[in-house]
N, C-alpha and C. Protein backbone atom coordinates (compact mmCIF):
# COMPACT_ATOMS: atom_id res chain seq x y z
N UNK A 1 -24.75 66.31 160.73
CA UNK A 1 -24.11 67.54 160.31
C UNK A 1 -25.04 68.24 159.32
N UNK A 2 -25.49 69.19 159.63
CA UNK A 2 -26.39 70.22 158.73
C UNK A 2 -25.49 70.70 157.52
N UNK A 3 -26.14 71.28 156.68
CA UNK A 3 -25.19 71.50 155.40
C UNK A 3 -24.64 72.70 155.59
N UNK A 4 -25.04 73.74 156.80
CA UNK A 4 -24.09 74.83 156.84
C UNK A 4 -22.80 74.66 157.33
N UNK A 5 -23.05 73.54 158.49
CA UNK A 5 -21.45 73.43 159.44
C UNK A 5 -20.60 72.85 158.01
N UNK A 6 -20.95 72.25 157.19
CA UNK A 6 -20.05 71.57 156.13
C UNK A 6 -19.02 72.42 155.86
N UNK A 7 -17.43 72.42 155.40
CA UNK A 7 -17.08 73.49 155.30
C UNK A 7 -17.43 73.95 153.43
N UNK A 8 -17.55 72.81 152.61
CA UNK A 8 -17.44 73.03 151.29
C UNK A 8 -18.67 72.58 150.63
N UNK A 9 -19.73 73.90 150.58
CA UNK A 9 -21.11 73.37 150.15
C UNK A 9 -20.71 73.77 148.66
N UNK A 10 -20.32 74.19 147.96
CA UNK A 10 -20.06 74.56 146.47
C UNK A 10 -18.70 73.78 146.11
N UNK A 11 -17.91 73.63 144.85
CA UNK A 11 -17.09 73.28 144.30
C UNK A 11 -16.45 74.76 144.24
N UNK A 12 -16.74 75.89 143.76
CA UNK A 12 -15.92 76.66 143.96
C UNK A 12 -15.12 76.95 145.66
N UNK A 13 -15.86 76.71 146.68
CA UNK A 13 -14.95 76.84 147.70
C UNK A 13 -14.04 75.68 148.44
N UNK A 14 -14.41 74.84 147.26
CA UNK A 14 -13.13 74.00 147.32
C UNK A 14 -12.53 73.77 146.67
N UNK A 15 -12.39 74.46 145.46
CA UNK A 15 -11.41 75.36 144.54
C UNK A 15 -11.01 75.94 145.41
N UNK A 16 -11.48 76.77 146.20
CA UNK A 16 -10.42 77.83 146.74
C UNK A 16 -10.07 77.84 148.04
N UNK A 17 -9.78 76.60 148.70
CA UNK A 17 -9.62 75.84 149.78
C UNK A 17 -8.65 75.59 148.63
N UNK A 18 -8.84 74.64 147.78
CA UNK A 18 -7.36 74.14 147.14
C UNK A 18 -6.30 75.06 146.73
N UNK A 19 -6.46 76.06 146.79
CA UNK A 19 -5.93 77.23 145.64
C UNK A 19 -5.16 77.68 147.10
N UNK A 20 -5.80 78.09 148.51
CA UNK A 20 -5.28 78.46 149.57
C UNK A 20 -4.09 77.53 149.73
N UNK A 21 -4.49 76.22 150.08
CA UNK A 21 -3.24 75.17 150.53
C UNK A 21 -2.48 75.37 149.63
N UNK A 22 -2.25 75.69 147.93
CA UNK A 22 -1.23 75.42 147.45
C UNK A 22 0.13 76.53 147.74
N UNK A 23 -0.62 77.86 148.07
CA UNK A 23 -0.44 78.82 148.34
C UNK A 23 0.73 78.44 149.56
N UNK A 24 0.13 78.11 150.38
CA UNK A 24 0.54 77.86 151.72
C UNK A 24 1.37 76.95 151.82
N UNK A 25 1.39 75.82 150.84
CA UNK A 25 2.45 74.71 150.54
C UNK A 25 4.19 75.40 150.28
N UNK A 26 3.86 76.66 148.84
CA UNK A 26 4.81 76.81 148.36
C UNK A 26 5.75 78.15 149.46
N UNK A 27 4.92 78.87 150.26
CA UNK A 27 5.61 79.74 151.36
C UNK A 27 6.40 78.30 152.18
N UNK A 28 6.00 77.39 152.76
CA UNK A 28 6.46 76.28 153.75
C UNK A 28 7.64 76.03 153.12
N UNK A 29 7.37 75.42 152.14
CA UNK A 29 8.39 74.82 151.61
C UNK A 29 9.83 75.60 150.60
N UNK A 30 9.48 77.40 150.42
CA UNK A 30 10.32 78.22 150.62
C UNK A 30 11.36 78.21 152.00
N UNK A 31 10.31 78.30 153.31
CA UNK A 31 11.05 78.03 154.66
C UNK A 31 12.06 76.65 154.86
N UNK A 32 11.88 75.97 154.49
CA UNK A 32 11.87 74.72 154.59
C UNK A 32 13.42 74.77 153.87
N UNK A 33 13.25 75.32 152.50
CA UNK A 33 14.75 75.31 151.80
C UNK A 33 15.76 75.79 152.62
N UNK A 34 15.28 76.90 153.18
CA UNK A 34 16.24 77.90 153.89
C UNK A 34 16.73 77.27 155.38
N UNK A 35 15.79 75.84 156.29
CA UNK A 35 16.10 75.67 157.10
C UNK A 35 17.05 74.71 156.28
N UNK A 36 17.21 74.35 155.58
CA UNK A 36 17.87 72.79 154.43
C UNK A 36 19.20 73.80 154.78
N UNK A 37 19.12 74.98 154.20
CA UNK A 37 20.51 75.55 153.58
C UNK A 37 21.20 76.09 154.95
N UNK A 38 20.52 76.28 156.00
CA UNK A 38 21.15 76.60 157.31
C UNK A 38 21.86 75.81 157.79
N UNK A 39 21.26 74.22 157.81
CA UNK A 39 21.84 73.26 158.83
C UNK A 39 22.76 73.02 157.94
N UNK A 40 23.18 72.25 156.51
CA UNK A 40 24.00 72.24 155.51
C UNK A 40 25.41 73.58 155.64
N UNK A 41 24.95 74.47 155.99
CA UNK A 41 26.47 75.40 155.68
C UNK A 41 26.63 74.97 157.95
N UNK A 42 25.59 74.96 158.74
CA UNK A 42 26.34 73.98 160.03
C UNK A 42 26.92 73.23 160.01
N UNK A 43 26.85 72.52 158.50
CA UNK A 43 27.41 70.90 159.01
C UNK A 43 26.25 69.87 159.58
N UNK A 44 25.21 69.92 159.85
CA UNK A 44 24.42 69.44 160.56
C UNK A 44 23.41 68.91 159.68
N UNK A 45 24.06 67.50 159.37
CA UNK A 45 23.47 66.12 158.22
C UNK A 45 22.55 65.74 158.28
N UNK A 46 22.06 65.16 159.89
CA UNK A 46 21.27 64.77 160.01
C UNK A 46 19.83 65.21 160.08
N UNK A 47 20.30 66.70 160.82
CA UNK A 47 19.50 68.04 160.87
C UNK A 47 18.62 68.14 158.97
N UNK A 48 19.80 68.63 158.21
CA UNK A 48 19.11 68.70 156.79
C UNK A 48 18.88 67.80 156.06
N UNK A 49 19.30 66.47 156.70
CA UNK A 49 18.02 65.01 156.07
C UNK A 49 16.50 64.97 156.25
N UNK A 50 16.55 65.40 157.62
CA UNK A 50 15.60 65.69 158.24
C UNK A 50 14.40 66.54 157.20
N UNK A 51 15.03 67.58 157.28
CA UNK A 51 14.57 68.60 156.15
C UNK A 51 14.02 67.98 154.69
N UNK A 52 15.34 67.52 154.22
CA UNK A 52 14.86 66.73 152.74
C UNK A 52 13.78 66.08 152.56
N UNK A 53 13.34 65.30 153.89
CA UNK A 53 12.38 64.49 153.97
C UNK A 53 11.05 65.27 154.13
N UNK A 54 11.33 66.22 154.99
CA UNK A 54 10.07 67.24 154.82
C UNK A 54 10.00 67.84 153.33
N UNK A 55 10.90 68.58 152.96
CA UNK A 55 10.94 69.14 152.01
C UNK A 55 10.19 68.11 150.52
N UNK A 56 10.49 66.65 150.34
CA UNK A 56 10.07 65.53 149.33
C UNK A 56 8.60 65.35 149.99
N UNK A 57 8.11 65.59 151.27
CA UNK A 57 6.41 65.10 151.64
C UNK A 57 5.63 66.65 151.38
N UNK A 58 6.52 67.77 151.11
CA UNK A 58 5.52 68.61 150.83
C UNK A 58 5.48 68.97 148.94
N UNK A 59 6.51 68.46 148.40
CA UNK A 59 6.89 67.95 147.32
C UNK A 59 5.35 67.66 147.03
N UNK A 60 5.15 66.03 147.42
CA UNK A 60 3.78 65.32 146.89
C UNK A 60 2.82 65.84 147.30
N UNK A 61 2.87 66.60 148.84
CA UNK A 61 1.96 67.66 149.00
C UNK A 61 1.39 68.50 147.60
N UNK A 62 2.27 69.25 147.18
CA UNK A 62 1.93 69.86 146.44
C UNK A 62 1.44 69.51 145.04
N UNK A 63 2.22 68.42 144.79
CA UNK A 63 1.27 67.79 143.34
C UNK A 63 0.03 66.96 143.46
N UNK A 64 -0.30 66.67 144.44
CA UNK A 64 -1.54 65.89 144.62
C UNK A 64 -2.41 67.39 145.19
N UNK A 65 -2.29 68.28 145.67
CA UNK A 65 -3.00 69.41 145.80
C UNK A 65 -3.42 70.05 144.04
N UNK A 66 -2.21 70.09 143.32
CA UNK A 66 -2.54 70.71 141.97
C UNK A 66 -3.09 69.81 141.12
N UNK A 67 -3.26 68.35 141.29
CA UNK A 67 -3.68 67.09 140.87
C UNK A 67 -5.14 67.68 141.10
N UNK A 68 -5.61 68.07 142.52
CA UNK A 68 -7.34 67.42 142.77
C UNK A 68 -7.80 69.22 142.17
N UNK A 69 -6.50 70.15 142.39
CA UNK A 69 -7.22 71.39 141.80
C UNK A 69 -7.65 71.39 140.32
N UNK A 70 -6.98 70.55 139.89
CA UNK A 70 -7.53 70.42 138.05
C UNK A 70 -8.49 69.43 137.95
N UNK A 71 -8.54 68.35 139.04
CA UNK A 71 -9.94 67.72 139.17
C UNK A 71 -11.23 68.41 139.39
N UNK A 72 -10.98 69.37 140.33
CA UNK A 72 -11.90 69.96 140.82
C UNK A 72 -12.81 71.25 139.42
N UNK A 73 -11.84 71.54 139.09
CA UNK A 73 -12.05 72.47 138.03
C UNK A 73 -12.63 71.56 136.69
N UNK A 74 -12.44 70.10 136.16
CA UNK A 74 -13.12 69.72 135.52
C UNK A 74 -14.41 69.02 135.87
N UNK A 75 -14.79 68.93 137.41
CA UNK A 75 -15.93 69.00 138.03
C UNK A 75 -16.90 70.38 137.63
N UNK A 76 -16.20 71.67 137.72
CA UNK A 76 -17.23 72.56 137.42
C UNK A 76 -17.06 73.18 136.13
N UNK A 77 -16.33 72.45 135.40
CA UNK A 77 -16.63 72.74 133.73
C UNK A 77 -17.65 71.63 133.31
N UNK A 78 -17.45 70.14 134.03
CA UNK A 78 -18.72 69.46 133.84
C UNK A 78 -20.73 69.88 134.19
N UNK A 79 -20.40 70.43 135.31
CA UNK A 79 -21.29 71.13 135.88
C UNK A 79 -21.98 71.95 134.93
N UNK A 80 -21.10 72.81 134.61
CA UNK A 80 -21.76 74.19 134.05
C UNK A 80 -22.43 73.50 132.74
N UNK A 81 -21.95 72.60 132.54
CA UNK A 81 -22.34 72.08 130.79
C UNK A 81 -23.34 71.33 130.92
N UNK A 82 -23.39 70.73 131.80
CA UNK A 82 -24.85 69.83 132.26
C UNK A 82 -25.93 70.76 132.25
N UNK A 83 -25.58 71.72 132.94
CA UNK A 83 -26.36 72.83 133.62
C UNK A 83 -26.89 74.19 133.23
N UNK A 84 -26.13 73.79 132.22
CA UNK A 84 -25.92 75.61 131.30
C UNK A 84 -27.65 75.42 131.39
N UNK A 85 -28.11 77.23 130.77
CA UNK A 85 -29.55 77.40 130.61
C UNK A 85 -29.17 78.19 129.79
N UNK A 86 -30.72 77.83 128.61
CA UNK A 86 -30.94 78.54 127.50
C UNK A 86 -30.48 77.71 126.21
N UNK A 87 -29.92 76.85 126.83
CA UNK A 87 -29.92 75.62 125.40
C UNK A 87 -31.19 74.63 125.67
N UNK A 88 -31.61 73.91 124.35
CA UNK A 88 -32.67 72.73 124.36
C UNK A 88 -32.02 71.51 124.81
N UNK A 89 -32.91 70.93 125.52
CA UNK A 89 -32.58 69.63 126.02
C UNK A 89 -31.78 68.55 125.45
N UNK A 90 -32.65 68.66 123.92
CA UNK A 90 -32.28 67.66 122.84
C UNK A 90 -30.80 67.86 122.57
N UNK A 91 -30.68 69.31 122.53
CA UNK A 91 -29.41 69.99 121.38
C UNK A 91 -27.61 68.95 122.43
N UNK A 92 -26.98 68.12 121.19
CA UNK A 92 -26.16 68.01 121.62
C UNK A 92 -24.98 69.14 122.34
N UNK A 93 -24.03 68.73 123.24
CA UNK A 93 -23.18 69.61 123.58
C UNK A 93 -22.18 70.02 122.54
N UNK A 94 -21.83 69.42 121.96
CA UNK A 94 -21.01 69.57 121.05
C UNK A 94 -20.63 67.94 120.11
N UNK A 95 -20.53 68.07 118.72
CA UNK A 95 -20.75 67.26 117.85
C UNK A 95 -19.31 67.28 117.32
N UNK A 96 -18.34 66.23 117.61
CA UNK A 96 -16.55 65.91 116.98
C UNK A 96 -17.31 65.33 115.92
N UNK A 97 -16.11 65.29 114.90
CA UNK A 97 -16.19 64.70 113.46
C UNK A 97 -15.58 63.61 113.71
N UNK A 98 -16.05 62.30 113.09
CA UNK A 98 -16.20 61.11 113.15
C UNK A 98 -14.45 60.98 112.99
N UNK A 99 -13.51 60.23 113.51
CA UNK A 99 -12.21 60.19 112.97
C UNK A 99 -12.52 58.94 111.76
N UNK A 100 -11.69 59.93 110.63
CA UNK A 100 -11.27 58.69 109.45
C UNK A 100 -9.94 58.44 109.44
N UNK A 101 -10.03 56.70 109.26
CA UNK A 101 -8.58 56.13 109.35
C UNK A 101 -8.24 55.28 108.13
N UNK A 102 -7.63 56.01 107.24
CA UNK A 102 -7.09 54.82 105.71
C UNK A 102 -6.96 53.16 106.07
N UNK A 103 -6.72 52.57 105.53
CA UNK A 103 -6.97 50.86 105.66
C UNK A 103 -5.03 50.44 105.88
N UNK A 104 -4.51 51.39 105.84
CA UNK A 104 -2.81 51.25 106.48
C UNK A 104 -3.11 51.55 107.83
N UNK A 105 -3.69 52.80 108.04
CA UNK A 105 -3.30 52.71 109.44
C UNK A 105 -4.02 51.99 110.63
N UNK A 106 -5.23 51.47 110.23
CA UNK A 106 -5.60 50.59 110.72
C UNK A 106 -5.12 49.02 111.00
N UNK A 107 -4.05 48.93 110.21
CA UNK A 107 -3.13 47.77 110.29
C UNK A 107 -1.93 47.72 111.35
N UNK A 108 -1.57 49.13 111.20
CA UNK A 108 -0.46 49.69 112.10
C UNK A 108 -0.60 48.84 113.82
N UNK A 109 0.46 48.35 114.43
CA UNK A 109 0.37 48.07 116.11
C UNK A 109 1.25 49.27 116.64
């Protein structure tokens, strides 16, 4: 496979491959309520179990989609920081202050 047929040569377009599906998750699963609330005022149980069950797999659909979209996005905040130009090699990214902890709370479980 050559790197053009690939569909996702950048992280941004699979950001926005992710950003599409979630899109597309939450129209479905709009439909999805409404087929729930159809068969339910039928009477038809088994019909809107049916449903529920779709309705709970696009459920995890959707949080494991917004799961890898915030993965994905700290992929290209890592990126850019590796990558930035116009800083020195040496120069740290950024320097936290050492945490100080009194001799109680270090005792603390």
């Amino acid at each position: 496979m050559t790197k053009s047929d690939r569909p996702f040569t950048t992280i941004e377009s699979a950001h926005e491959y992710l950003s599409l599906l979630s899109e597309q998750i939450a129209e479905v699963t709009n439909d999805v309520m409404r087929e729930i609330a159809t068969a339910t005022d039928r009477k038809q149980e088994r019909r809107a179990e049916a449903w529920q069950t779709v309705l709970y797999t696009l459920t995890k659909l959707q949080f494991n989609t917004a799961s890898s979209r915030r993965l994905v996005n700290d992929l290209r905040t890592l990126r850019n920081l590796l990558f930035r130009t116009g800083d020195s090699e040496s120069a740290p990214i950024a320097e936290a202050p050492a945490p100080t902890q009194s001799a109680d709370e270090g005792r603390r479980v």
